[in-house]
PDB file of N, CA and C in Angstrom:
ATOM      1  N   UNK A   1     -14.306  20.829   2.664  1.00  0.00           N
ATOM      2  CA  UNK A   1     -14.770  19.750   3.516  1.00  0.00           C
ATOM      3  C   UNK A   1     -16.259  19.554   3.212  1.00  0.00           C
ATOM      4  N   UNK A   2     -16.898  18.253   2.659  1.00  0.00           N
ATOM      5  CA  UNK A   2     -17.673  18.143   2.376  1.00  0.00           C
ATOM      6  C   UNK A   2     -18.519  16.949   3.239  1.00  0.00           C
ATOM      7  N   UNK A   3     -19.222  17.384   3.897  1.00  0.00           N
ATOM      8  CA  UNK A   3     -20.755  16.776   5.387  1.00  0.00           C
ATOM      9  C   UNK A   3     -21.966  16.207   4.450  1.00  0.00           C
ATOM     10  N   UNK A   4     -21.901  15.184   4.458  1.00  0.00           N
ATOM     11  CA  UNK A   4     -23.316  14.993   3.782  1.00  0.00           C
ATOM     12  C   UNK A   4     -24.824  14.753   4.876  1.00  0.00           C
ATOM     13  N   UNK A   5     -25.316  15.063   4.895  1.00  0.00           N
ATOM     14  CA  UNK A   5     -26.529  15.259   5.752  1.00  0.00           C
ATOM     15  C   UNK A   5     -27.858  14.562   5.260  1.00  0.00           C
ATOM     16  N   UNK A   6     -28.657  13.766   6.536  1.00  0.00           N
ATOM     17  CA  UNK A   6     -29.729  13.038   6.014  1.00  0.00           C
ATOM     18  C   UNK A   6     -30.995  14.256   6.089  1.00  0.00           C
ATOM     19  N   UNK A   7     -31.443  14.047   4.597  1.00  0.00           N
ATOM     20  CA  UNK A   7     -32.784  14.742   4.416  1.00  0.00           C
ATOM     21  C   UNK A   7     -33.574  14.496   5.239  1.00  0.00           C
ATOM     22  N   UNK A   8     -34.999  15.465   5.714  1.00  0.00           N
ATOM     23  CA  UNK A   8     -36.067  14.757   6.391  1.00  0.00           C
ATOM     24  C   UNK A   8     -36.578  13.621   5.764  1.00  0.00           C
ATOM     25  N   UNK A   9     -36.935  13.509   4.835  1.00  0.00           N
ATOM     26  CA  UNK A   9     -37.144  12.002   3.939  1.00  0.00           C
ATOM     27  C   UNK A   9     -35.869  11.034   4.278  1.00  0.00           C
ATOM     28  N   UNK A  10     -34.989  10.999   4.641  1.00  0.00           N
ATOM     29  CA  UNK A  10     -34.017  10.281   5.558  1.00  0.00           C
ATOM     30  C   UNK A  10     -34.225   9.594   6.511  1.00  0.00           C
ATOM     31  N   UNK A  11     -34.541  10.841   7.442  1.00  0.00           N
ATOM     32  CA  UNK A  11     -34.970  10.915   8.443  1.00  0.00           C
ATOM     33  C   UNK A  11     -35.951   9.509   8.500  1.00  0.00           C
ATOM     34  N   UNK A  12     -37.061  10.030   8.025  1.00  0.00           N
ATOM     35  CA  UNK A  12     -38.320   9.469   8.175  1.00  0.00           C
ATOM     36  C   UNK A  12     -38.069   8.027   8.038  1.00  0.00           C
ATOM     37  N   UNK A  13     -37.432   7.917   6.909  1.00  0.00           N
ATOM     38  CA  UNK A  13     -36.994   6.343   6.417  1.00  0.00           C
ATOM     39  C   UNK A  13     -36.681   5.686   7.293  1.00  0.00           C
ATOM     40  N   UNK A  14     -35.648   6.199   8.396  1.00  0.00           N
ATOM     41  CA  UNK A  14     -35.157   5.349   9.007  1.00  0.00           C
ATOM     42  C   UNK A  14     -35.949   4.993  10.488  1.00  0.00           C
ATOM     43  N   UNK A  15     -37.308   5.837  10.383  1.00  0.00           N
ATOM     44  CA  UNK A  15     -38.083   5.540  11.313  1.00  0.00           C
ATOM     45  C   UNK A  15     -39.136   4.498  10.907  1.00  0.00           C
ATOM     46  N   UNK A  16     -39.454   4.341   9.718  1.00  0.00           N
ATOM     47  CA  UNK A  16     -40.781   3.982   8.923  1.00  0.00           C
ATOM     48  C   UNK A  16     -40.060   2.773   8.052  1.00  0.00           C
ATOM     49  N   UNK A  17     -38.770   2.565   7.731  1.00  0.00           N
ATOM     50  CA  UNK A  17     -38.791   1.691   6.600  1.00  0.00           C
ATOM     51  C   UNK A  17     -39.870   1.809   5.167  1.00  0.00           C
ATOM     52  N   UNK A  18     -40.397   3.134   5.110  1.00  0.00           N
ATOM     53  CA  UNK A  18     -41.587   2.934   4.305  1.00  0.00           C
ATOM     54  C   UNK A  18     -40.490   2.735   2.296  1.00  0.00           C
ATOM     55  N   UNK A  19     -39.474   2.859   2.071  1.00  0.00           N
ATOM     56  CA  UNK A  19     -38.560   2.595   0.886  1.00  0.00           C
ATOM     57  C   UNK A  19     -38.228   1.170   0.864  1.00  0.00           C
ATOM     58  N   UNK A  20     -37.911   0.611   2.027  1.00  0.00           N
ATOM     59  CA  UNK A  20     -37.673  -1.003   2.073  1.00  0.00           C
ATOM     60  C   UNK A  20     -36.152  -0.705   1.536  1.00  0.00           C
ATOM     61  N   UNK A  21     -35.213   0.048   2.273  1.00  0.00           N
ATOM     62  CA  UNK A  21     -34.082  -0.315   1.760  1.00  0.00           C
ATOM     63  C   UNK A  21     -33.514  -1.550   2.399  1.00  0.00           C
ATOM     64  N   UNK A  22     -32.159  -1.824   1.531  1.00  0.00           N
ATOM     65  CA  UNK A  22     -31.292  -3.314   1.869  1.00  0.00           C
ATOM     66  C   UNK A  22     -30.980  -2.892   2.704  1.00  0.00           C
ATOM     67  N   UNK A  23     -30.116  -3.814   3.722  1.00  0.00           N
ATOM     68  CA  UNK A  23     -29.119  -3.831   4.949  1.00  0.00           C
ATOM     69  C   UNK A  23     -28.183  -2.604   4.228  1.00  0.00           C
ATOM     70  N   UNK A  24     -27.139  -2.439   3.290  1.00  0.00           N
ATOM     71  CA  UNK A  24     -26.130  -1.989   2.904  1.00  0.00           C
ATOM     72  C   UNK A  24     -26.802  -0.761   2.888  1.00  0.00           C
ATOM     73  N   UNK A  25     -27.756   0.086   2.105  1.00  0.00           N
ATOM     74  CA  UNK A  25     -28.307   1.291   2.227  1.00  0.00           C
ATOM     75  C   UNK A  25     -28.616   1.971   3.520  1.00  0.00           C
ATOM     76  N   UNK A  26     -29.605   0.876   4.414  1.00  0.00           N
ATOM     77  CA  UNK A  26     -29.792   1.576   5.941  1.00  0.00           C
ATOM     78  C   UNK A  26     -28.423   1.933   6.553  1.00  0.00           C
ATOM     79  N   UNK A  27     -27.236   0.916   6.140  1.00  0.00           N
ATOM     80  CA  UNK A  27     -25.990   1.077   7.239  1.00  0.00           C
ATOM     81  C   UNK A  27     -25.127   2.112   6.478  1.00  0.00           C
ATOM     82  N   UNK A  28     -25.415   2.913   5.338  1.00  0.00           N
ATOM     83  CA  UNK A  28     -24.655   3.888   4.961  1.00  0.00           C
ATOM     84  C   UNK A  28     -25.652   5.132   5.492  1.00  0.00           C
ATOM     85  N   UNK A  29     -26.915   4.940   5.504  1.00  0.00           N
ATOM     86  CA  UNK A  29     -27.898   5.949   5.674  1.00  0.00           C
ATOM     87  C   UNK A  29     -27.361   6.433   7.631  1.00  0.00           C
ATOM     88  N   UNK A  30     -27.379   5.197   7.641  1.00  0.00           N
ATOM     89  CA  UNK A  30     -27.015   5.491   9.463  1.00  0.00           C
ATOM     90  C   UNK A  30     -25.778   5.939   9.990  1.00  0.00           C
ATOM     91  N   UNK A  31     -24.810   5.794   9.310  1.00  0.00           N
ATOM     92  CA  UNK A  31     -23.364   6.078   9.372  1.00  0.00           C
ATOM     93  C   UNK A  31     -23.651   7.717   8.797  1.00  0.00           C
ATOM     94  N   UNK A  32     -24.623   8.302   8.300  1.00  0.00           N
ATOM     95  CA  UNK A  32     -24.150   9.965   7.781  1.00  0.00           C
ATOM     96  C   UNK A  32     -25.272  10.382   9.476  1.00  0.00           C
ATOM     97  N   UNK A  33     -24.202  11.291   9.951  1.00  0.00           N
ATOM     98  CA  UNK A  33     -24.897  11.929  11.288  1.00  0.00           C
ATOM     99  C   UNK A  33     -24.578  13.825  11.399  1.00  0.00           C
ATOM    100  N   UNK A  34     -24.082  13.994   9.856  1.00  0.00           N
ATOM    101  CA  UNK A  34     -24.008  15.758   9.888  1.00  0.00           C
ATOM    102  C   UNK A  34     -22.922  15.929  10.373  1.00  0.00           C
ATOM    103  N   UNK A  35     -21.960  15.102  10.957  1.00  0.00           N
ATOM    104  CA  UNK A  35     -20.330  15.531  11.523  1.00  0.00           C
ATOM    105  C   UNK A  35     -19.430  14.523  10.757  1.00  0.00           C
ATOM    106  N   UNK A  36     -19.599  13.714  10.300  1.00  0.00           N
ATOM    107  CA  UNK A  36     -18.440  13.002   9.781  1.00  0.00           C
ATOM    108  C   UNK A  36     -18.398  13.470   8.106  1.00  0.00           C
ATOM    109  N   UNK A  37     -17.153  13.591   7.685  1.00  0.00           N
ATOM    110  CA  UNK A  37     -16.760  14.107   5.981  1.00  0.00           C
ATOM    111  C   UNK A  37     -17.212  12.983   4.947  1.00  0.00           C
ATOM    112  N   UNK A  38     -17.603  13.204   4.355  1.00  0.00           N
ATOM    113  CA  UNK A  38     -17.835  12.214   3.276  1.00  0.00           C
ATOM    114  C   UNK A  38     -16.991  11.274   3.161  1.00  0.00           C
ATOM    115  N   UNK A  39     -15.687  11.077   3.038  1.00  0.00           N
ATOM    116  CA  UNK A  39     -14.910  10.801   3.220  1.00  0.00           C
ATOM    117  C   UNK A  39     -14.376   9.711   4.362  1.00  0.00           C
ATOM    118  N   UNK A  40     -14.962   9.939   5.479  1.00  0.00           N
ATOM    119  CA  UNK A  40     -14.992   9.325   6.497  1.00  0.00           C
ATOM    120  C   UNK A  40     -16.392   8.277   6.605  1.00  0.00           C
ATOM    121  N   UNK A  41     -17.065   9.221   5.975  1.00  0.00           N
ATOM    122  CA  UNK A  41     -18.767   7.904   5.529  1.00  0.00           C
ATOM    123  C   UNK A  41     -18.356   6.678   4.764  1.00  0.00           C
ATOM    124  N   UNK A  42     -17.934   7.228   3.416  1.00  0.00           N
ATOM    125  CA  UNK A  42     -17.305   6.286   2.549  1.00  0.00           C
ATOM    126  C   UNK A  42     -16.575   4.902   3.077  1.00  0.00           C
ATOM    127  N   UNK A  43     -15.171   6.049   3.774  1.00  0.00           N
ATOM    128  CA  UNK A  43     -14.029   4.542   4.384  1.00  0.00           C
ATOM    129  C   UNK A  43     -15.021   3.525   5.506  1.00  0.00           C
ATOM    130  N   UNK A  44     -16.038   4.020   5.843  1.00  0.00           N
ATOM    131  CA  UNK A  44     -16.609   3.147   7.217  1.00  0.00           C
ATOM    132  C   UNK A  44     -17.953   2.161   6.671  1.00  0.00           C
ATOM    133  N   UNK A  45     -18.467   2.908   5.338  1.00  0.00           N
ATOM    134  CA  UNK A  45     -19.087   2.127   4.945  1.00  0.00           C
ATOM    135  C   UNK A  45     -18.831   1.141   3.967  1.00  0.00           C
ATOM    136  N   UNK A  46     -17.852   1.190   3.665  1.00  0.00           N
ATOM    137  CA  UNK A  46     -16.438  -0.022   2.475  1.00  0.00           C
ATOM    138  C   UNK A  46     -16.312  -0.634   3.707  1.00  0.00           C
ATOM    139  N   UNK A  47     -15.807  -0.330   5.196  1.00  0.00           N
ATOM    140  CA  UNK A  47     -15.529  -1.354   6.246  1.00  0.00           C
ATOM    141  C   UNK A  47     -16.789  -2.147   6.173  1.00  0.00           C
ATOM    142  N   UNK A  48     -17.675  -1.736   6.398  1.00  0.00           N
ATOM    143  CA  UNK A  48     -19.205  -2.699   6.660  1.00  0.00           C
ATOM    144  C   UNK A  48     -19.425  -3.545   5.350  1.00  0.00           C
ATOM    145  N   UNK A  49     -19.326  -3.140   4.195  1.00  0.00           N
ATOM    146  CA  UNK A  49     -19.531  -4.006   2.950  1.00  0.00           C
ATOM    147  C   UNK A  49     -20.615  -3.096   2.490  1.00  0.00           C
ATOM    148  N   UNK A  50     -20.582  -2.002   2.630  1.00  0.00           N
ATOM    149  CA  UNK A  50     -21.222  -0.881   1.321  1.00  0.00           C
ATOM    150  C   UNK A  50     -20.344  -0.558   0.712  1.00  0.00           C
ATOM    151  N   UNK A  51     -20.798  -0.136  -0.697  1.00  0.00           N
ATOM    152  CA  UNK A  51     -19.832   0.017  -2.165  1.00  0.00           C
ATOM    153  C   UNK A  51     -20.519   1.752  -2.087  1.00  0.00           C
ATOM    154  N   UNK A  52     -19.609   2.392  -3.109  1.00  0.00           N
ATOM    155  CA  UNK A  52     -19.658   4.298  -2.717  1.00  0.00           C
ATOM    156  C   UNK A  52     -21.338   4.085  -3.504  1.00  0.00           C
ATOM    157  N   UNK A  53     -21.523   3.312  -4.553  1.00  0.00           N
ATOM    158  CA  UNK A  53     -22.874   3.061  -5.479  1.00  0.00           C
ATOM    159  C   UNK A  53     -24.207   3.219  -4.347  1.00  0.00           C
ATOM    160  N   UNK A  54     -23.650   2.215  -2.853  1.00  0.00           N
ATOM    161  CA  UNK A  54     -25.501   2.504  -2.071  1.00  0.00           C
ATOM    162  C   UNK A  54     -25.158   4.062  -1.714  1.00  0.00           C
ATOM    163  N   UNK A  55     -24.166   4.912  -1.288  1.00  0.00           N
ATOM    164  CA  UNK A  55     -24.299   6.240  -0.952  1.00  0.00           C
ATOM    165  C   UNK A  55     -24.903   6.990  -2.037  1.00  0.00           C
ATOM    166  N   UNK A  56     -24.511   6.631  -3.312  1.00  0.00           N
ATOM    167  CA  UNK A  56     -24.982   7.650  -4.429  1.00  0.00           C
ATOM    168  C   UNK A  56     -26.323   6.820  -4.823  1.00  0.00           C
ATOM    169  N   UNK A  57     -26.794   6.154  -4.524  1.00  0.00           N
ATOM    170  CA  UNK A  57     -28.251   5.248  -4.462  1.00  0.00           C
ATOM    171  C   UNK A  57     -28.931   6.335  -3.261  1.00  0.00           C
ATOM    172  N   UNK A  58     -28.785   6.392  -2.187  1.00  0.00           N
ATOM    173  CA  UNK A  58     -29.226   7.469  -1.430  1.00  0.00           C
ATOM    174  C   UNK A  58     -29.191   8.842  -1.262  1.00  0.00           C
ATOM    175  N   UNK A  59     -28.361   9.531  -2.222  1.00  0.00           N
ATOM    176  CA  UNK A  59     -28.520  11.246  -2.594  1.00  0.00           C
ATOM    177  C   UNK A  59     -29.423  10.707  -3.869  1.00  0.00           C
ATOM    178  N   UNK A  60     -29.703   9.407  -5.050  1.00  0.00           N
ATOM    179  CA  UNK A  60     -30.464  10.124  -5.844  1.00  0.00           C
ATOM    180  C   UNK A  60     -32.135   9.445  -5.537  1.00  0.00           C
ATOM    181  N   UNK A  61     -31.953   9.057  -4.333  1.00  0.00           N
ATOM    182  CA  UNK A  61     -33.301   8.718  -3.778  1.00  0.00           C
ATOM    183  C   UNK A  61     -33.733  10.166  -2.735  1.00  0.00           C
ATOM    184  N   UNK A  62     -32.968  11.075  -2.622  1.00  0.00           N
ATOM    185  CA  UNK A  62     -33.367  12.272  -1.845  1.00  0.00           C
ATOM    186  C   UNK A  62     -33.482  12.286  -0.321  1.00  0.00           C
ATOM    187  N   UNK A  63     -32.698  10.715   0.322  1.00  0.00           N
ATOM    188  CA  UNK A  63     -32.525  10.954   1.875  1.00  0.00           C
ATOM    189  C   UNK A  63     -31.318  11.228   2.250  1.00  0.00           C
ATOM    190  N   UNK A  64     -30.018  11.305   1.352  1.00  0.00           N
ATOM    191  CA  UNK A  64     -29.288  12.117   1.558  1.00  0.00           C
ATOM    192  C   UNK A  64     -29.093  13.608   0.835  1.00  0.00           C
ATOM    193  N   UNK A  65     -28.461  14.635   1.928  1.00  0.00           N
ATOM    194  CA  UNK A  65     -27.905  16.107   0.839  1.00  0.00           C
ATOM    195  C   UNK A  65     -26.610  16.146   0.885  1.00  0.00           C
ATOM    196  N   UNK A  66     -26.155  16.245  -0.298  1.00  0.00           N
ATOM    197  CA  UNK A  66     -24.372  16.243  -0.451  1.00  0.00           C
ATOM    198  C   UNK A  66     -24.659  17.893  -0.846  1.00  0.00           C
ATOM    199  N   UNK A  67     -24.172  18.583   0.150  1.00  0.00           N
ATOM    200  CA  UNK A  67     -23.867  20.073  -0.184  1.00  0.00           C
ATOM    201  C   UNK A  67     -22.623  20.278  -1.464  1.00  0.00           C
ATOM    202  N   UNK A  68     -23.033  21.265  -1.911  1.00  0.00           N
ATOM    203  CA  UNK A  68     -21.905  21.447  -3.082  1.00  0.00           C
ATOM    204  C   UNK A  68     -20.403  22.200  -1.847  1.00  0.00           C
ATOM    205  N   UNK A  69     -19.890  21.711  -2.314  1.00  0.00           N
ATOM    206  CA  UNK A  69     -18.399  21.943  -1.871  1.00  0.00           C
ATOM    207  C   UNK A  69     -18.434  23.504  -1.972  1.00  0.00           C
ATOM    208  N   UNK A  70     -17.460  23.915  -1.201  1.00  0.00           N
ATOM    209  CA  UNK A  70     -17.342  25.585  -1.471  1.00  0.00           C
ATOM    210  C   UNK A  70     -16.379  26.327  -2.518  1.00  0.00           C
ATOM    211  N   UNK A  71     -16.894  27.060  -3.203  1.00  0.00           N
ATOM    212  CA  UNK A  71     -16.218  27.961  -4.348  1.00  0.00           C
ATOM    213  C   UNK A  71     -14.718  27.905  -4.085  1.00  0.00           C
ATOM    214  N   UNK A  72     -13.895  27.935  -4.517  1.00  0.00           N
ATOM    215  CA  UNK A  72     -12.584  28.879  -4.327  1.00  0.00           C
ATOM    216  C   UNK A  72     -12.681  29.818  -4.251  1.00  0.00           C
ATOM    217  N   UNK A  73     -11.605  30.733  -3.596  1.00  0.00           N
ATOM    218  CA  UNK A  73     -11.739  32.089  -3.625  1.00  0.00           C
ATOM    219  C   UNK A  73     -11.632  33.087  -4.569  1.00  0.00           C
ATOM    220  N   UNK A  74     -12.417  34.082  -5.125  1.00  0.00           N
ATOM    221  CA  UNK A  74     -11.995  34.579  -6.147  1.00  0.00           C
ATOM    222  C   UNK A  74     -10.112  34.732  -6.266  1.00  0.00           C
ATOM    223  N   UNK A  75      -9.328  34.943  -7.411  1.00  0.00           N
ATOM    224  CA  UNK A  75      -7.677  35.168  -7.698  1.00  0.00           C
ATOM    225  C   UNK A  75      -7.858  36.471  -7.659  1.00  0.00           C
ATOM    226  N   UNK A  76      -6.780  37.064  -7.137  1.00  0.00           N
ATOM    227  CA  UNK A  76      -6.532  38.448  -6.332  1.00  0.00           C
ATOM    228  C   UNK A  76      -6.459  39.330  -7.824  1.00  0.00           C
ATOM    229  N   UNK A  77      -7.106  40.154  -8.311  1.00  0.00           N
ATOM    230  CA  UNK A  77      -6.986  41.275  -9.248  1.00  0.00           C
ATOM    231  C   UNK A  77      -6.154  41.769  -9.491  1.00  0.00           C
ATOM    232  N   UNK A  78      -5.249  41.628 -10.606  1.00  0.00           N
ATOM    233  CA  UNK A  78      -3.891  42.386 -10.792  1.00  0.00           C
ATOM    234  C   UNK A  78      -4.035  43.515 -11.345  1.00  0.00           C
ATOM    235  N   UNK A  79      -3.448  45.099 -10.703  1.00  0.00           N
ATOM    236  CA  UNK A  79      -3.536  45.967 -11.405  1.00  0.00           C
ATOM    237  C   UNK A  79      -2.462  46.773 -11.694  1.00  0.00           C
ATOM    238  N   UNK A  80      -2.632  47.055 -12.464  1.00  0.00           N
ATOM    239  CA  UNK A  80      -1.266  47.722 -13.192  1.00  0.00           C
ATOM    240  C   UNK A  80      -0.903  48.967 -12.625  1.00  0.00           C
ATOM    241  N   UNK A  81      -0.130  49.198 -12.714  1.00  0.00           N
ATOM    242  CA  UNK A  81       0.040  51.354 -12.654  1.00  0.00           C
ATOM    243  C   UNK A  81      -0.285  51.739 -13.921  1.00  0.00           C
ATOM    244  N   UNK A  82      -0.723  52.888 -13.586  1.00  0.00           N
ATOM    245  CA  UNK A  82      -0.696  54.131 -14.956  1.00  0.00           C
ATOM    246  C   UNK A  82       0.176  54.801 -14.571  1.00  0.00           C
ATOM    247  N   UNK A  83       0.984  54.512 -16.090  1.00  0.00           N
ATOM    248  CA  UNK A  83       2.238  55.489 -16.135  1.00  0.00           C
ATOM    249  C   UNK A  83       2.137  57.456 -16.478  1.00  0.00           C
ATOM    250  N   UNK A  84       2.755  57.545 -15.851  1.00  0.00           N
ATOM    251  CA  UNK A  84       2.696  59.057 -16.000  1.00  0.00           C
ATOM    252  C   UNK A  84       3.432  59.274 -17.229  1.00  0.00           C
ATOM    253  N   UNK A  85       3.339  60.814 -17.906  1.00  0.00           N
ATOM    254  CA  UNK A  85       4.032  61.453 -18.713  1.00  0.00           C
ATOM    255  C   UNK A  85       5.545  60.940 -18.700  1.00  0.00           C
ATOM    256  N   UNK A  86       6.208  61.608 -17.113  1.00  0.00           N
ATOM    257  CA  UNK A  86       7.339  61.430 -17.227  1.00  0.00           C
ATOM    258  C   UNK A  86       7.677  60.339 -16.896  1.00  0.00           C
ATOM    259  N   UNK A  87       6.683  59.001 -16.401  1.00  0.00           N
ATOM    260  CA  UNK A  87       7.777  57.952 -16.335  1.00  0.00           C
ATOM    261  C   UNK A  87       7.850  57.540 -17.218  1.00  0.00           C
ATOM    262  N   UNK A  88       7.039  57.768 -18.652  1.00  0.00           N
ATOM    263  CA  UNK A  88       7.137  57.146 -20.397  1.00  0.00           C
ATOM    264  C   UNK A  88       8.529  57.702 -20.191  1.00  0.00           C
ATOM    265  N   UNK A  89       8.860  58.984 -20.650  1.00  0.00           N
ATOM    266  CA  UNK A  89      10.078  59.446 -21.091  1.00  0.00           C
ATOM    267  C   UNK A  89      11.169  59.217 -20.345  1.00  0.00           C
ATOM    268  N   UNK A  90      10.905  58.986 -19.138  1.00  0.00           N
ATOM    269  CA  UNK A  90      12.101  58.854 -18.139  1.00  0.00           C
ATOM    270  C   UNK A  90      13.318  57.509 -19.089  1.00  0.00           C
ATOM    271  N   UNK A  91      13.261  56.608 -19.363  1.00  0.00           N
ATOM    272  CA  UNK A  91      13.702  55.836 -20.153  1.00  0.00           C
ATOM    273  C   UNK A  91      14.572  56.278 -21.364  1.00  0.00           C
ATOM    274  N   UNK A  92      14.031  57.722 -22.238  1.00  0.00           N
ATOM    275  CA  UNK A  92      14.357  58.267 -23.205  1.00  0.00           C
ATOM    276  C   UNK A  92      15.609  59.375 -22.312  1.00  0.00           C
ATOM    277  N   UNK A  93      15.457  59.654 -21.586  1.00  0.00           N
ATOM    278  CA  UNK A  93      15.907  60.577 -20.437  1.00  0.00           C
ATOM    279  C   UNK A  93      17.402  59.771 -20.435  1.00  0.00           C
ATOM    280  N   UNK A  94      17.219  58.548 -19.972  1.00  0.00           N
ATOM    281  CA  UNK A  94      18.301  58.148 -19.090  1.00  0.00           C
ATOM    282  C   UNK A  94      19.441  57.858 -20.321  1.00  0.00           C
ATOM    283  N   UNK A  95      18.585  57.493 -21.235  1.00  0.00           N
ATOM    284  CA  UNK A  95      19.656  57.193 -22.529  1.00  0.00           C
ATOM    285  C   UNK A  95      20.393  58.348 -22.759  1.00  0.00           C
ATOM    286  N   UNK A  96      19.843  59.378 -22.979  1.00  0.00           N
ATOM    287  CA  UNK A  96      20.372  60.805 -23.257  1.00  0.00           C
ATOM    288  C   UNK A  96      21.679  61.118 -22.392  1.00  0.00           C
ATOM    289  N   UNK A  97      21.554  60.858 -21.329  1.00  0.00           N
ATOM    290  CA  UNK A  97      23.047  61.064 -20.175  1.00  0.00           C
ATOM    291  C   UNK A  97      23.815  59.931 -20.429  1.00  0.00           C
ATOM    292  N   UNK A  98      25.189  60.519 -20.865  1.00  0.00           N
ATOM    293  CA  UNK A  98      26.442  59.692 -21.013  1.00  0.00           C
ATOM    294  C   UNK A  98      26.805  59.427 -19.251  1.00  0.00           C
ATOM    295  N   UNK A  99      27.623  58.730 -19.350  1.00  0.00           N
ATOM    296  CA  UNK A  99      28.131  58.176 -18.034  1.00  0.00           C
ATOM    297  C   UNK A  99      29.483  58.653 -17.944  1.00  0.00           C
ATOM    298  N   UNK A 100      29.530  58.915 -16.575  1.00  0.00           N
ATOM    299  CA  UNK A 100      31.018  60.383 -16.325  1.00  0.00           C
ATOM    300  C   UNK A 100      32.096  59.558 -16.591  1.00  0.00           C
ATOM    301  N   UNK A 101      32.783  60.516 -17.217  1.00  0.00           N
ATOM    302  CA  UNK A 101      34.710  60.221 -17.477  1.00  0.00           C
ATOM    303  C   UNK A 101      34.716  58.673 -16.676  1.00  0.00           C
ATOM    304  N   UNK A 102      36.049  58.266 -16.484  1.00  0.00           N
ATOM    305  CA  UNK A 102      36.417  57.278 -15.315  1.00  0.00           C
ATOM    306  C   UNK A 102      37.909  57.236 -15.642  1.00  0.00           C
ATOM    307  N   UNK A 103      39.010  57.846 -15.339  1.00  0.00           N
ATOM    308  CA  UNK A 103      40.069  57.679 -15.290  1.00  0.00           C
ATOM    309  C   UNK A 103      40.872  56.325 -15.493  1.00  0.00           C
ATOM    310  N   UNK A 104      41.593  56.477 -16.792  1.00  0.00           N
ATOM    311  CA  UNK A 104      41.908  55.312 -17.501  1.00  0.00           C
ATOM    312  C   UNK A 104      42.923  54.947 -16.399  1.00  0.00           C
ATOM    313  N   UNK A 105      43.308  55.599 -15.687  1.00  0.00           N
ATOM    314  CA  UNK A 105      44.449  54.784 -14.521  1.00  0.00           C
ATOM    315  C   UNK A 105      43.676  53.863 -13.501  1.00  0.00           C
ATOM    316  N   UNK A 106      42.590  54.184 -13.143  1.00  0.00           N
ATOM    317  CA  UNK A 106      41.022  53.482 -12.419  1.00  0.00           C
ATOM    318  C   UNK A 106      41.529  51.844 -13.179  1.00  0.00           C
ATOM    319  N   UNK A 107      41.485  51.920 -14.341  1.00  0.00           N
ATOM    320  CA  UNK A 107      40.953  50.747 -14.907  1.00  0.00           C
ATOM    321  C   UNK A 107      42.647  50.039 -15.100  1.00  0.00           C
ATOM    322  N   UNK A 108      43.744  50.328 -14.769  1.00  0.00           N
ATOM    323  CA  UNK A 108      44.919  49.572 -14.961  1.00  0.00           C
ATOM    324  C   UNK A 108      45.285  48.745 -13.982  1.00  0.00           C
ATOM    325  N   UNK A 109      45.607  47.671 -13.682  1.00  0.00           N
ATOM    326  CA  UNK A 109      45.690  46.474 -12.768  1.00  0.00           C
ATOM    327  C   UNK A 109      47.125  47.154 -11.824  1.00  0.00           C
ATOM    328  N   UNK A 110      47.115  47.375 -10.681  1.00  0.00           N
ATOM    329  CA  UNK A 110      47.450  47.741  -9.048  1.00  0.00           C
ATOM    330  C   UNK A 110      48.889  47.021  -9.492  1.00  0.00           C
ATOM    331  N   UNK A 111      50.180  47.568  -9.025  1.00  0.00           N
ATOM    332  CA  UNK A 111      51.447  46.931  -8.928  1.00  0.00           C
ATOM    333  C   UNK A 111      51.625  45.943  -8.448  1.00  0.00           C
ATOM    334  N   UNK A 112      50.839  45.750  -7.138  1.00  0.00           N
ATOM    335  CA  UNK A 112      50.951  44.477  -6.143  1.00  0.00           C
ATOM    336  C   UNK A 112      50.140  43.264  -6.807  1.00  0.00           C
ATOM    337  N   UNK A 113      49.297  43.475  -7.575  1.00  0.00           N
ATOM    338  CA  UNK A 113      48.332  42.964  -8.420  1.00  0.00           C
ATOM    339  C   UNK A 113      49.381  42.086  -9.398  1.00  0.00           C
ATOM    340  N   UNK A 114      50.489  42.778  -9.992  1.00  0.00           N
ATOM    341  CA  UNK A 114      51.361  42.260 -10.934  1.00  0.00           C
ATOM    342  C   UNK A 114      52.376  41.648 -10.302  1.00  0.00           C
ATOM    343  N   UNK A 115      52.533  42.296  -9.431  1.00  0.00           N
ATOM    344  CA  UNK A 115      54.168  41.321  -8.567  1.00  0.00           C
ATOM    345  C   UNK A 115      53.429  40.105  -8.249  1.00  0.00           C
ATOM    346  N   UNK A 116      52.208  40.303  -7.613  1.00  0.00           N
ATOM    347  CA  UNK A 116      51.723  38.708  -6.740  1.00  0.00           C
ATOM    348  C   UNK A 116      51.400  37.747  -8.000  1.00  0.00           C
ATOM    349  N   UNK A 117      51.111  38.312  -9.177  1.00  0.00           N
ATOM    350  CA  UNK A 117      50.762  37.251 -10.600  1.00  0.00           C
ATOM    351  C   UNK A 117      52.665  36.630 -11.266  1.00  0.00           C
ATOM    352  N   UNK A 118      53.247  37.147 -10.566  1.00  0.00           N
ATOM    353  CA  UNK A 118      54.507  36.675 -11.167  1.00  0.00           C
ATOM    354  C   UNK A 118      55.077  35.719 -10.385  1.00  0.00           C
ATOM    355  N   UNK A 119      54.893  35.747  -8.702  1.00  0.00           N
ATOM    356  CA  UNK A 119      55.073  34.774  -7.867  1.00  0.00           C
ATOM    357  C   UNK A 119      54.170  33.255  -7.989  1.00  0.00           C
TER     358      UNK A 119
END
């Protein structure tokens, strides 16, 4: 969320006229009050018949401050594990163990299995 705020040289201007700005500059200068978003300056001063050009005419005349927007947050640090000894080998481990018997009758399709495929 970005507030643009009138400099003391702003300020002053709009007490003194001592810059001689146009109508369109004073009414964008007067529309920034430190609570409305840039954003909201902009759409109200396009309503009046200022173009975004008198706002950026007034940050590079120094009676407005457009704060820099805020950083993102640093991205969260990914860290790895360190693998231990045995979780390298654990892998070499698991290959090494065959997988138990399983009774070839386990693996033959159930009687009821065959009667209900014939119906």
């Amino acid at each position: 969320m970005t507030i643009p705020t009138k400099t003391t040289l702003g300020q002053e201007e709009l007490r003194s006229r001592a810059q001689r700005l146009g109508q369109r500059h004073r009414t964008v200068l007067l529309l920034i009050d430190g609570r409305r978003e840039l954003a909201e300056v902009l759409h109200l001063a396009h309503q009046a018949g200022a173009a975004t050009s008198h706002f950026e005419d007034l940050v590079k005349l120094g009676l407005v401050d457009l704060p820099e927007p805020p950083a993102p947050p640093p991205a969260p640090e990914i860290v790895l594990p360190v693998l231990t000894s045995v979780e390298v080998a654990a892998p070499a481990l698991l290959e090494a163990i065959e997988p138990p018997d399983v009774p070839a009758r386990s693996l033959q399709p159930s009687r009821s299995l065959r009667a209900s495929s014939r119906a």
